[in-house]
N, C-alpha and C. Protein backbone atom coordinates (compact mmCIF):
# COMPACT_ATOMS: atom_id res chain seq x y z
N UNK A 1 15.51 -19.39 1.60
CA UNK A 1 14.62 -18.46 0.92
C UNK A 1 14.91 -18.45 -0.58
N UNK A 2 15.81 -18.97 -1.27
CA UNK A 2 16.77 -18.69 -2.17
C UNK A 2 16.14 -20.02 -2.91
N UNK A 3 15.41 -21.08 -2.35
CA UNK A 3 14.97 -22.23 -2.99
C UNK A 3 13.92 -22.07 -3.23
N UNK A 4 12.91 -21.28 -2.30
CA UNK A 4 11.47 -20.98 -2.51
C UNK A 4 11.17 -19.87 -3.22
N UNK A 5 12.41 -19.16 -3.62
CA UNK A 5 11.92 -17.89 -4.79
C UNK A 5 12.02 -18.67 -5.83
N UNK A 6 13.03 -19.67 -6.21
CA UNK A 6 13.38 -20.42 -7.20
C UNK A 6 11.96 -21.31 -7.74
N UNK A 7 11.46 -21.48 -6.44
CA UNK A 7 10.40 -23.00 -6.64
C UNK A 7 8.90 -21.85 -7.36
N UNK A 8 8.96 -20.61 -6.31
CA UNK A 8 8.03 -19.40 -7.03
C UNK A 8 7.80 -19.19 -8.64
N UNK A 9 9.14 -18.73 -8.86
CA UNK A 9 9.44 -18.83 -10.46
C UNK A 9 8.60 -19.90 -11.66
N UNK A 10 8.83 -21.01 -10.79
CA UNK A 10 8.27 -21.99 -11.50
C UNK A 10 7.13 -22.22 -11.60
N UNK A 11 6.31 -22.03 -10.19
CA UNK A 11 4.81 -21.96 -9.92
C UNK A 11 4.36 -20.91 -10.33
N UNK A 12 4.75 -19.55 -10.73
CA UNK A 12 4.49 -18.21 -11.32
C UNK A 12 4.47 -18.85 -12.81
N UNK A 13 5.42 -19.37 -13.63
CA UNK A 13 5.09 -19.65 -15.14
C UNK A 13 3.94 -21.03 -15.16
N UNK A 14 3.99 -21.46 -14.56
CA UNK A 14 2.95 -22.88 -14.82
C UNK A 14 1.51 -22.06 -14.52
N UNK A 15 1.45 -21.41 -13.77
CA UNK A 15 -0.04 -20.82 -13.39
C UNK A 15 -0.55 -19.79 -14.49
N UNK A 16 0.33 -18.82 -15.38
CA UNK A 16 0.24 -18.18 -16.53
C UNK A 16 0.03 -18.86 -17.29
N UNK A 17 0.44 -19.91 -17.38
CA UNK A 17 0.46 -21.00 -18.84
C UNK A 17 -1.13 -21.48 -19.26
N UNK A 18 -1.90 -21.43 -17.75
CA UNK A 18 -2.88 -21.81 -17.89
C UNK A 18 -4.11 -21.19 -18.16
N UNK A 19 -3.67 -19.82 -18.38
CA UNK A 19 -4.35 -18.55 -18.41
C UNK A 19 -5.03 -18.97 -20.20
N UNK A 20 -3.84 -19.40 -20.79
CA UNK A 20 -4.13 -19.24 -22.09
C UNK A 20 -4.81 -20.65 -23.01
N UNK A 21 -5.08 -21.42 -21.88
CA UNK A 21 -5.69 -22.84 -22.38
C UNK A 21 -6.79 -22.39 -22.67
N UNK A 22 -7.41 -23.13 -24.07
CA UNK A 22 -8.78 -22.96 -24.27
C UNK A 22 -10.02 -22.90 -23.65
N UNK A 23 -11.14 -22.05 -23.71
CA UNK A 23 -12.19 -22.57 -23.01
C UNK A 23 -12.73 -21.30 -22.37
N UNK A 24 -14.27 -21.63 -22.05
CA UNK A 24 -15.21 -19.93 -21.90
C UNK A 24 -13.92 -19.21 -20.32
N UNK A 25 -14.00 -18.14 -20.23
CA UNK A 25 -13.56 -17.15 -18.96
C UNK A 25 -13.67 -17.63 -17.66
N UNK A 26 -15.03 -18.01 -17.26
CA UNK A 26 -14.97 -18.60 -16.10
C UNK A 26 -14.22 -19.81 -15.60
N UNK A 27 -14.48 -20.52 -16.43
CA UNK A 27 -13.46 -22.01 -16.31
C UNK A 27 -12.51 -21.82 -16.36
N UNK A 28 -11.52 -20.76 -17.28
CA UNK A 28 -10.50 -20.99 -17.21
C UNK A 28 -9.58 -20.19 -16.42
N UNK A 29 -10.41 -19.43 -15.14
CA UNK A 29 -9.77 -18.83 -14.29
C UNK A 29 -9.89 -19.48 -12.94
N UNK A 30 -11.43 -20.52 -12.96
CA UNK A 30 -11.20 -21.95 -12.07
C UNK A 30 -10.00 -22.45 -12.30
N UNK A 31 -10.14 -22.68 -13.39
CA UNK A 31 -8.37 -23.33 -13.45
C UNK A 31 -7.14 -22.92 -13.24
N UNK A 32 -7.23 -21.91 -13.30
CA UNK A 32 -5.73 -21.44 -12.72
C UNK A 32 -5.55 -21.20 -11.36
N UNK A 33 -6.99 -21.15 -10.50
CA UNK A 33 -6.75 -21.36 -9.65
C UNK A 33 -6.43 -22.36 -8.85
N UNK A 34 -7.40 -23.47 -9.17
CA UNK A 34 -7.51 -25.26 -8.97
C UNK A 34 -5.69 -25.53 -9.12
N UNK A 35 -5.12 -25.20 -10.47
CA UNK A 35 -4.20 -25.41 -10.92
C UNK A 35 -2.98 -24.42 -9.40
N UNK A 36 -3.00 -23.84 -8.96
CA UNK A 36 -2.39 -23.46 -8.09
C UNK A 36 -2.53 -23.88 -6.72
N UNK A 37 -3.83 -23.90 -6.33
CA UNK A 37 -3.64 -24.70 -5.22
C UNK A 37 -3.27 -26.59 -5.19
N UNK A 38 -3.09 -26.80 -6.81
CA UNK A 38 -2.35 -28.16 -6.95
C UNK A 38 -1.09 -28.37 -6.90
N UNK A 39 -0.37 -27.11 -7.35
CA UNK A 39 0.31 -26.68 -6.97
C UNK A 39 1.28 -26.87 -6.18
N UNK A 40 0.15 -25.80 -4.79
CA UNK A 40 1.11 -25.60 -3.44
C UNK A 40 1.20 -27.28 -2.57
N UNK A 41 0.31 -28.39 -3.48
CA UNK A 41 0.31 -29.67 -2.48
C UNK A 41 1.58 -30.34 -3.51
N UNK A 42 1.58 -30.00 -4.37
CA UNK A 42 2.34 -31.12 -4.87
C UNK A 42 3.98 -30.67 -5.25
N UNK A 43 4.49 -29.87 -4.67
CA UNK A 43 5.68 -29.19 -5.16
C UNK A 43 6.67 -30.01 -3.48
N UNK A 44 7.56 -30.30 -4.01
CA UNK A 44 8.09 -31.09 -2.79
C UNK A 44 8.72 -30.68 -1.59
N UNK A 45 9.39 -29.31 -1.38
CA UNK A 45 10.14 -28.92 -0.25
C UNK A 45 9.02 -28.10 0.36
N UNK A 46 7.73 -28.04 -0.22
CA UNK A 46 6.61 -27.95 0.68
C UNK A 46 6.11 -28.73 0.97
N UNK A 47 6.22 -29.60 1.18
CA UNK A 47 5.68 -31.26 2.17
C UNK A 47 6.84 -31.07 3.24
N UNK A 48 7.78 -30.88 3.13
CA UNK A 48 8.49 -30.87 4.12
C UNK A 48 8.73 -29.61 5.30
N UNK A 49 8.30 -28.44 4.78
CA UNK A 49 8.02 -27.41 5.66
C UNK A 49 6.84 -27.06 6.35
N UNK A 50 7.00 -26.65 7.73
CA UNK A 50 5.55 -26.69 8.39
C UNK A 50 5.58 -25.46 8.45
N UNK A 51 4.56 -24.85 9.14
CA UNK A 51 4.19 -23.45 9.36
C UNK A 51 5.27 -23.19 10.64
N UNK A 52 5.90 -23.92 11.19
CA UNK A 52 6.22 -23.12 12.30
C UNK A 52 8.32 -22.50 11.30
N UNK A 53 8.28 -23.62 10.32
CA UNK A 53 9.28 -23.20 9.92
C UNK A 53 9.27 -22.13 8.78
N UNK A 54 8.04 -21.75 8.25
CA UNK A 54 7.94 -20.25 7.53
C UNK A 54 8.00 -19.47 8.58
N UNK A 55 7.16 -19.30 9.63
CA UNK A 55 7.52 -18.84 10.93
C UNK A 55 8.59 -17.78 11.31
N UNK A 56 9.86 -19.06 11.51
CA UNK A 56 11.23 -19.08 12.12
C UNK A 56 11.79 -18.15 10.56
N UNK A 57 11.58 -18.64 9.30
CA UNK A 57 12.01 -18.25 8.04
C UNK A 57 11.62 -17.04 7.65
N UNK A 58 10.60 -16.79 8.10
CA UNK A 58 10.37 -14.92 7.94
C UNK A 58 10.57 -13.81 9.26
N UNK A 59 11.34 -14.30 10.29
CA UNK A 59 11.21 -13.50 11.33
C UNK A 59 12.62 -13.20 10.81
N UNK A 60 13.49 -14.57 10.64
CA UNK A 60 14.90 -14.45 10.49
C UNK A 60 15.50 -13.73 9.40
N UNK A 61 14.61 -13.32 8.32
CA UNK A 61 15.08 -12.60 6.88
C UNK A 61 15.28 -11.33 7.47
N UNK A 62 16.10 -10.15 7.12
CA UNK A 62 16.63 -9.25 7.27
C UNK A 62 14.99 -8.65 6.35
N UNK A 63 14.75 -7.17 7.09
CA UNK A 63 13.38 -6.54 6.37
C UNK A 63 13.06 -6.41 5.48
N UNK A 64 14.41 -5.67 4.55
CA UNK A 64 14.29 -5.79 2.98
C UNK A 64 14.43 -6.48 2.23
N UNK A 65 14.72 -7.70 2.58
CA UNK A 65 14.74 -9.48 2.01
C UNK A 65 13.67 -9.49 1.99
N UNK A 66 12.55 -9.63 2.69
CA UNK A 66 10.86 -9.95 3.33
C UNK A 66 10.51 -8.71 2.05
N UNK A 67 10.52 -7.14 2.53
CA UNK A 67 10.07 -6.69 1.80
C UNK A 67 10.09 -6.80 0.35
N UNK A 68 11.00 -7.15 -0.02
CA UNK A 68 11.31 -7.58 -1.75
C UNK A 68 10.44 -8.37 -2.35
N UNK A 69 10.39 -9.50 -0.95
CA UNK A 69 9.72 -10.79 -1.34
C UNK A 69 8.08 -10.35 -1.55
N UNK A 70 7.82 -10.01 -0.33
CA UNK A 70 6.24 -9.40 -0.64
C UNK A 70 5.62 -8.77 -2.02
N UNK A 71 6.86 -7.59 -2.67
CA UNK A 71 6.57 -6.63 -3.49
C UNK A 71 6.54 -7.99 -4.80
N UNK A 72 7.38 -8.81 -4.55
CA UNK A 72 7.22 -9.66 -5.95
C UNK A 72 6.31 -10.55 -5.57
N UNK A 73 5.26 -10.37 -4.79
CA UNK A 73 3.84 -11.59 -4.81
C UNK A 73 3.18 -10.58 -5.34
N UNK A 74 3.00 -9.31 -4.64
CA UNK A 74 2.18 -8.17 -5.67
C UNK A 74 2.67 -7.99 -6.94
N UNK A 75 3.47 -8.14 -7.38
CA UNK A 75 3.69 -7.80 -8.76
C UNK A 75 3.37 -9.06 -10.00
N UNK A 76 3.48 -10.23 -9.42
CA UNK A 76 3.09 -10.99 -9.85
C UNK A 76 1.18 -11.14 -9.88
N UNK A 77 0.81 -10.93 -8.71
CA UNK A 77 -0.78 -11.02 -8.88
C UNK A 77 -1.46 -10.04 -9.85
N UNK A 78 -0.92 -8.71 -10.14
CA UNK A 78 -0.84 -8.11 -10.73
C UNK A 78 -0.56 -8.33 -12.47
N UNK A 79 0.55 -9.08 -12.32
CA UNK A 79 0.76 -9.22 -14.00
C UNK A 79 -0.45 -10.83 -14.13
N UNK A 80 -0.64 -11.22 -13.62
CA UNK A 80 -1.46 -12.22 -13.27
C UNK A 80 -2.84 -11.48 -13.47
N UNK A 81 -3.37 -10.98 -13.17
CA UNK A 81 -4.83 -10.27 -13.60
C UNK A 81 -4.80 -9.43 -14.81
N UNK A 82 -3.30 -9.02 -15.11
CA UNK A 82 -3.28 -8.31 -16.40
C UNK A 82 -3.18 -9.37 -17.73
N UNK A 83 -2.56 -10.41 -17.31
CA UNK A 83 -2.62 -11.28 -18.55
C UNK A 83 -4.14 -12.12 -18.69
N UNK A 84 -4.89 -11.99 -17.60
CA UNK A 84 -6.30 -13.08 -17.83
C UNK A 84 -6.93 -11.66 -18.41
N UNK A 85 -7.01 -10.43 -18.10
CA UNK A 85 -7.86 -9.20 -18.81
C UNK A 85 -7.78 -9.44 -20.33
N UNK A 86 -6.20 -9.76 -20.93
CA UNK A 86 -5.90 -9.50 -21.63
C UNK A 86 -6.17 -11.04 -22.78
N UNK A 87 -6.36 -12.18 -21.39
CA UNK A 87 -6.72 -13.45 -22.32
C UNK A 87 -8.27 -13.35 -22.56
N UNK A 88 -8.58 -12.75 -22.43
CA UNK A 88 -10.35 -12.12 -22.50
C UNK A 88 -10.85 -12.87 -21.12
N UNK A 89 -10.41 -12.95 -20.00
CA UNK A 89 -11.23 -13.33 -18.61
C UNK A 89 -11.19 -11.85 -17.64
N UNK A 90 -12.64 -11.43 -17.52
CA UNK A 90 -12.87 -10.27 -17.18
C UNK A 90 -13.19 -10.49 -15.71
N UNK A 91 -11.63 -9.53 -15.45
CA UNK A 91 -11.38 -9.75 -13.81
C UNK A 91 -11.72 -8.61 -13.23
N UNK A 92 -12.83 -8.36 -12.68
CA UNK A 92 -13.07 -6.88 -11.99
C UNK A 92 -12.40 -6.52 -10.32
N UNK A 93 -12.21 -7.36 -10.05
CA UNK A 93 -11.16 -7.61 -8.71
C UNK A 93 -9.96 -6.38 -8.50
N UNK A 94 -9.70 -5.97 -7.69
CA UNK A 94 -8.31 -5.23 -7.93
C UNK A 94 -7.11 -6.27 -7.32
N UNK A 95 -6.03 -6.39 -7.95
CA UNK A 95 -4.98 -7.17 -7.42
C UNK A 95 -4.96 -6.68 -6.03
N UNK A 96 -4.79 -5.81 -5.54
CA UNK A 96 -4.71 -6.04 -3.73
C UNK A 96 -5.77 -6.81 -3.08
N UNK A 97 -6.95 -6.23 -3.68
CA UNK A 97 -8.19 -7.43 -2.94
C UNK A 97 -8.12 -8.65 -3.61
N UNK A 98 -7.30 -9.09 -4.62
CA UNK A 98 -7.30 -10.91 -4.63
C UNK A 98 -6.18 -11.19 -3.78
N UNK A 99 -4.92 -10.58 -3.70
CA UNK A 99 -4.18 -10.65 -2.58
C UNK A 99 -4.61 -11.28 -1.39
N UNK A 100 -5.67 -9.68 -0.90
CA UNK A 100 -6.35 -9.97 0.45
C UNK A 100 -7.09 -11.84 0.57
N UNK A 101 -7.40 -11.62 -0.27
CA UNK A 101 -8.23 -13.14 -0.33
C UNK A 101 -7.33 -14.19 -0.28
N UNK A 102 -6.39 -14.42 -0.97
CA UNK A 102 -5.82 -15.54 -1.23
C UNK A 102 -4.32 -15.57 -0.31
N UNK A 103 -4.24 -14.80 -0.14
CA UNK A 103 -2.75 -15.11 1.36
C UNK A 103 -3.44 -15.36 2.24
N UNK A 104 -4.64 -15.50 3.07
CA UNK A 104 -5.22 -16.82 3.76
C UNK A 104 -5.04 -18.02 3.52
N UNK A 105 -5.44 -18.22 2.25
CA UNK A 105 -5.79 -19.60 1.96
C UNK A 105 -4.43 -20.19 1.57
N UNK A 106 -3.26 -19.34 1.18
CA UNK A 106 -2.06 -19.65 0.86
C UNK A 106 -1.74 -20.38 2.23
N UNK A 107 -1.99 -19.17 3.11
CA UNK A 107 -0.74 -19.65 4.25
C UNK A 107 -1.44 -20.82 5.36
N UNK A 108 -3.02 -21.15 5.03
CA UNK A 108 -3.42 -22.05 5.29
C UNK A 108 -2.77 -23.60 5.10
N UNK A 109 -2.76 -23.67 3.71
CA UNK A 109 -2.12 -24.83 2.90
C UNK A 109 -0.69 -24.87 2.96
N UNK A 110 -0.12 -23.88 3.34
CA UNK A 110 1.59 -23.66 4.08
C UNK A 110 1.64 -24.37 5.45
N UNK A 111 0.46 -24.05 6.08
CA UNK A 111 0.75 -24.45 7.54
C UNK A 111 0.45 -25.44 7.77
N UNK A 112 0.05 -26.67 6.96
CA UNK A 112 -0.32 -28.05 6.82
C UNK A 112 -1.42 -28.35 7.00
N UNK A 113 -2.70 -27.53 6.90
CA UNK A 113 -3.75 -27.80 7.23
C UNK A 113 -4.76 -27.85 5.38
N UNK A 114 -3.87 -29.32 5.07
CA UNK A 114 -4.15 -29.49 4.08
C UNK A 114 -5.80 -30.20 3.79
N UNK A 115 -5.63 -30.42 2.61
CA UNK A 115 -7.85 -30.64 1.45
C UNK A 115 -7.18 -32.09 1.15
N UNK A 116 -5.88 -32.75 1.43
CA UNK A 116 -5.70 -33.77 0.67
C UNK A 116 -6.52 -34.36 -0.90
N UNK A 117 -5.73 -33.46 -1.33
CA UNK A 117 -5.27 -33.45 -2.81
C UNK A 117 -6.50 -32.38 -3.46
N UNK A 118 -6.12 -31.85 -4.56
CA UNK A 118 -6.60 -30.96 -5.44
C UNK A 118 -7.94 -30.74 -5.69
N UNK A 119 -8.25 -32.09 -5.53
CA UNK A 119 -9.74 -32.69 -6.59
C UNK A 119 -10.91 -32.59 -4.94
N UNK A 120 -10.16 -32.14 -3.48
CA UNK A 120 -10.82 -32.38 -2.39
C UNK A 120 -12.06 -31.52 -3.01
N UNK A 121 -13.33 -31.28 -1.99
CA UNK A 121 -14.70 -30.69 -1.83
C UNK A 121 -13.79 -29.01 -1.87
N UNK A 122 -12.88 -29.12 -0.45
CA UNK A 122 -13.11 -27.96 0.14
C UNK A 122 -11.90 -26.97 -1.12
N UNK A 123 -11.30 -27.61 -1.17
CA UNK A 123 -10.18 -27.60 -2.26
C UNK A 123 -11.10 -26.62 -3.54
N UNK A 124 -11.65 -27.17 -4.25
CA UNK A 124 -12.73 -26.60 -5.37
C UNK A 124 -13.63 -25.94 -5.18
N UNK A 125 -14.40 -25.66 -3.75
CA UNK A 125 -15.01 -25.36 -3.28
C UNK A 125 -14.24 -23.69 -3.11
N UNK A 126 -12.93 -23.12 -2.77
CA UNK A 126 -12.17 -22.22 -2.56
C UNK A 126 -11.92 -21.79 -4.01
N UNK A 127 -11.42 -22.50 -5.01
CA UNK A 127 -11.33 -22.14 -6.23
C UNK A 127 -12.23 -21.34 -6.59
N UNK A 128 -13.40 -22.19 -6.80
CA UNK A 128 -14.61 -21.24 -7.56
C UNK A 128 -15.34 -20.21 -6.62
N UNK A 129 -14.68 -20.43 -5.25
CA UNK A 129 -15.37 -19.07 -4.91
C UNK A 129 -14.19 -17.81 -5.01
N UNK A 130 -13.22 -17.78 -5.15
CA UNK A 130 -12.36 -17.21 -5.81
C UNK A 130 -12.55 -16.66 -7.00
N UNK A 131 -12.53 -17.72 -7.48
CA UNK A 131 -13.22 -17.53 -9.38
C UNK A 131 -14.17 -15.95 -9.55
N UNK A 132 -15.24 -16.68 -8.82
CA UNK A 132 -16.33 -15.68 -8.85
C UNK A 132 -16.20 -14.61 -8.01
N UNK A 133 -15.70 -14.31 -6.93
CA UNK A 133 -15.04 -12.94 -6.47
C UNK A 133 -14.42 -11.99 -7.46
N UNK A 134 -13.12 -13.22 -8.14
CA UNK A 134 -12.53 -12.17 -9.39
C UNK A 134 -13.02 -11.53 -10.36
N UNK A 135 -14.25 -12.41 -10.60
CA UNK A 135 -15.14 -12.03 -11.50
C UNK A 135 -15.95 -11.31 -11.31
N UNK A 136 -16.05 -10.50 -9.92
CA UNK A 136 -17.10 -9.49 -9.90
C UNK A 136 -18.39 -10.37 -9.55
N UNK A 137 -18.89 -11.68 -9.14
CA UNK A 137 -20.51 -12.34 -9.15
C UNK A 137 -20.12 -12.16 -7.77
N UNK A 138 -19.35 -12.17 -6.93
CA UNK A 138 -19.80 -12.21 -5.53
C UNK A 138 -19.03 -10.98 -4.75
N UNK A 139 -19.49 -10.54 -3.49
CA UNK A 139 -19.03 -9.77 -2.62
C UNK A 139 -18.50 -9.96 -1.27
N UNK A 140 -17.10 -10.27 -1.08
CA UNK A 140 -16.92 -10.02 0.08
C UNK A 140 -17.77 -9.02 1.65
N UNK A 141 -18.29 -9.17 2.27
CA UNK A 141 -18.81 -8.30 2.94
C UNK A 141 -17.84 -8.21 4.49
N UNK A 142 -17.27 -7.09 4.82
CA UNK A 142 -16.01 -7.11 5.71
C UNK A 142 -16.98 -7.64 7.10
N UNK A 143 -16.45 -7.91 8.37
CA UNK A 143 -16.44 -8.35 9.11
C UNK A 143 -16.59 -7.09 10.54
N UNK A 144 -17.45 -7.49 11.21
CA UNK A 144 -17.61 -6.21 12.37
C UNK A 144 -16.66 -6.09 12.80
């Protein structure tokens, strides 16, 4: 767990970094997303973990290990919507509902049920509908 907070760290500053690249709001919050789910394929001790070993890896963490861990994905999505507000990309989203959205698709691409590679259909296809959720153009509508 101690490698994947480490590997976090790193994927947490590279995904900010991109907040501040030139270019209109919309695009450049495609991109940070695109840029993250490139991310989660190309970072290496995730090629080697399957879903059944996050699995085994979060049953086995003691609660407040897990809980810690959770509170720093929220806090990060969080400073993460506060720095694109603040790069002028107007995120009407609340960080818990991009949460909600995107720990699917996280733990999708965790569990090996990969888009092979970044640039895939379905791959970009998730980005920009992301994009535009954050942005307030589209609506989730919940499920019966």
């Amino acid at each position: 767990m101690d490698v994947i907070e480490q590997i976090e760290i790193r994927f947490r500053r590279e995904i900010l970094a991109v907040i501040d690249l030139p270019g209109p709001s919309p695009a450049r919050l495609f991109a940070v997303l695109k840029q993250a789910f490139s991310l989660l394929e190309s970072l290496p001790i995730l090629q080697f973990l399957t879903g059944s070993d996050y699995d085994l890896l979060f049953r086995r963490l003691p609660a407040e290990i897990l809980q810690e861990h959770m509170s720093s994905d929220i806090r990060f999505i969080e400073d993460l919507v506060a720095h694109c507000r603040q790069a002028g990309i107007p995120i009407q989203a609340q960080p818990e509902q991009i949460i909600g959205l995107l720990y699917p698709l996280v733990l999708t691409a965790l569990h090996k049920m990969r888009w092979y590679g970044a640039t895939s259909t379905a791959a970009l296809m998730c980005s920009w509908s992301c994009a535009a959720y954050c942005l307030g153009e589209v609506a989730l509508q919940p499920s019966r």
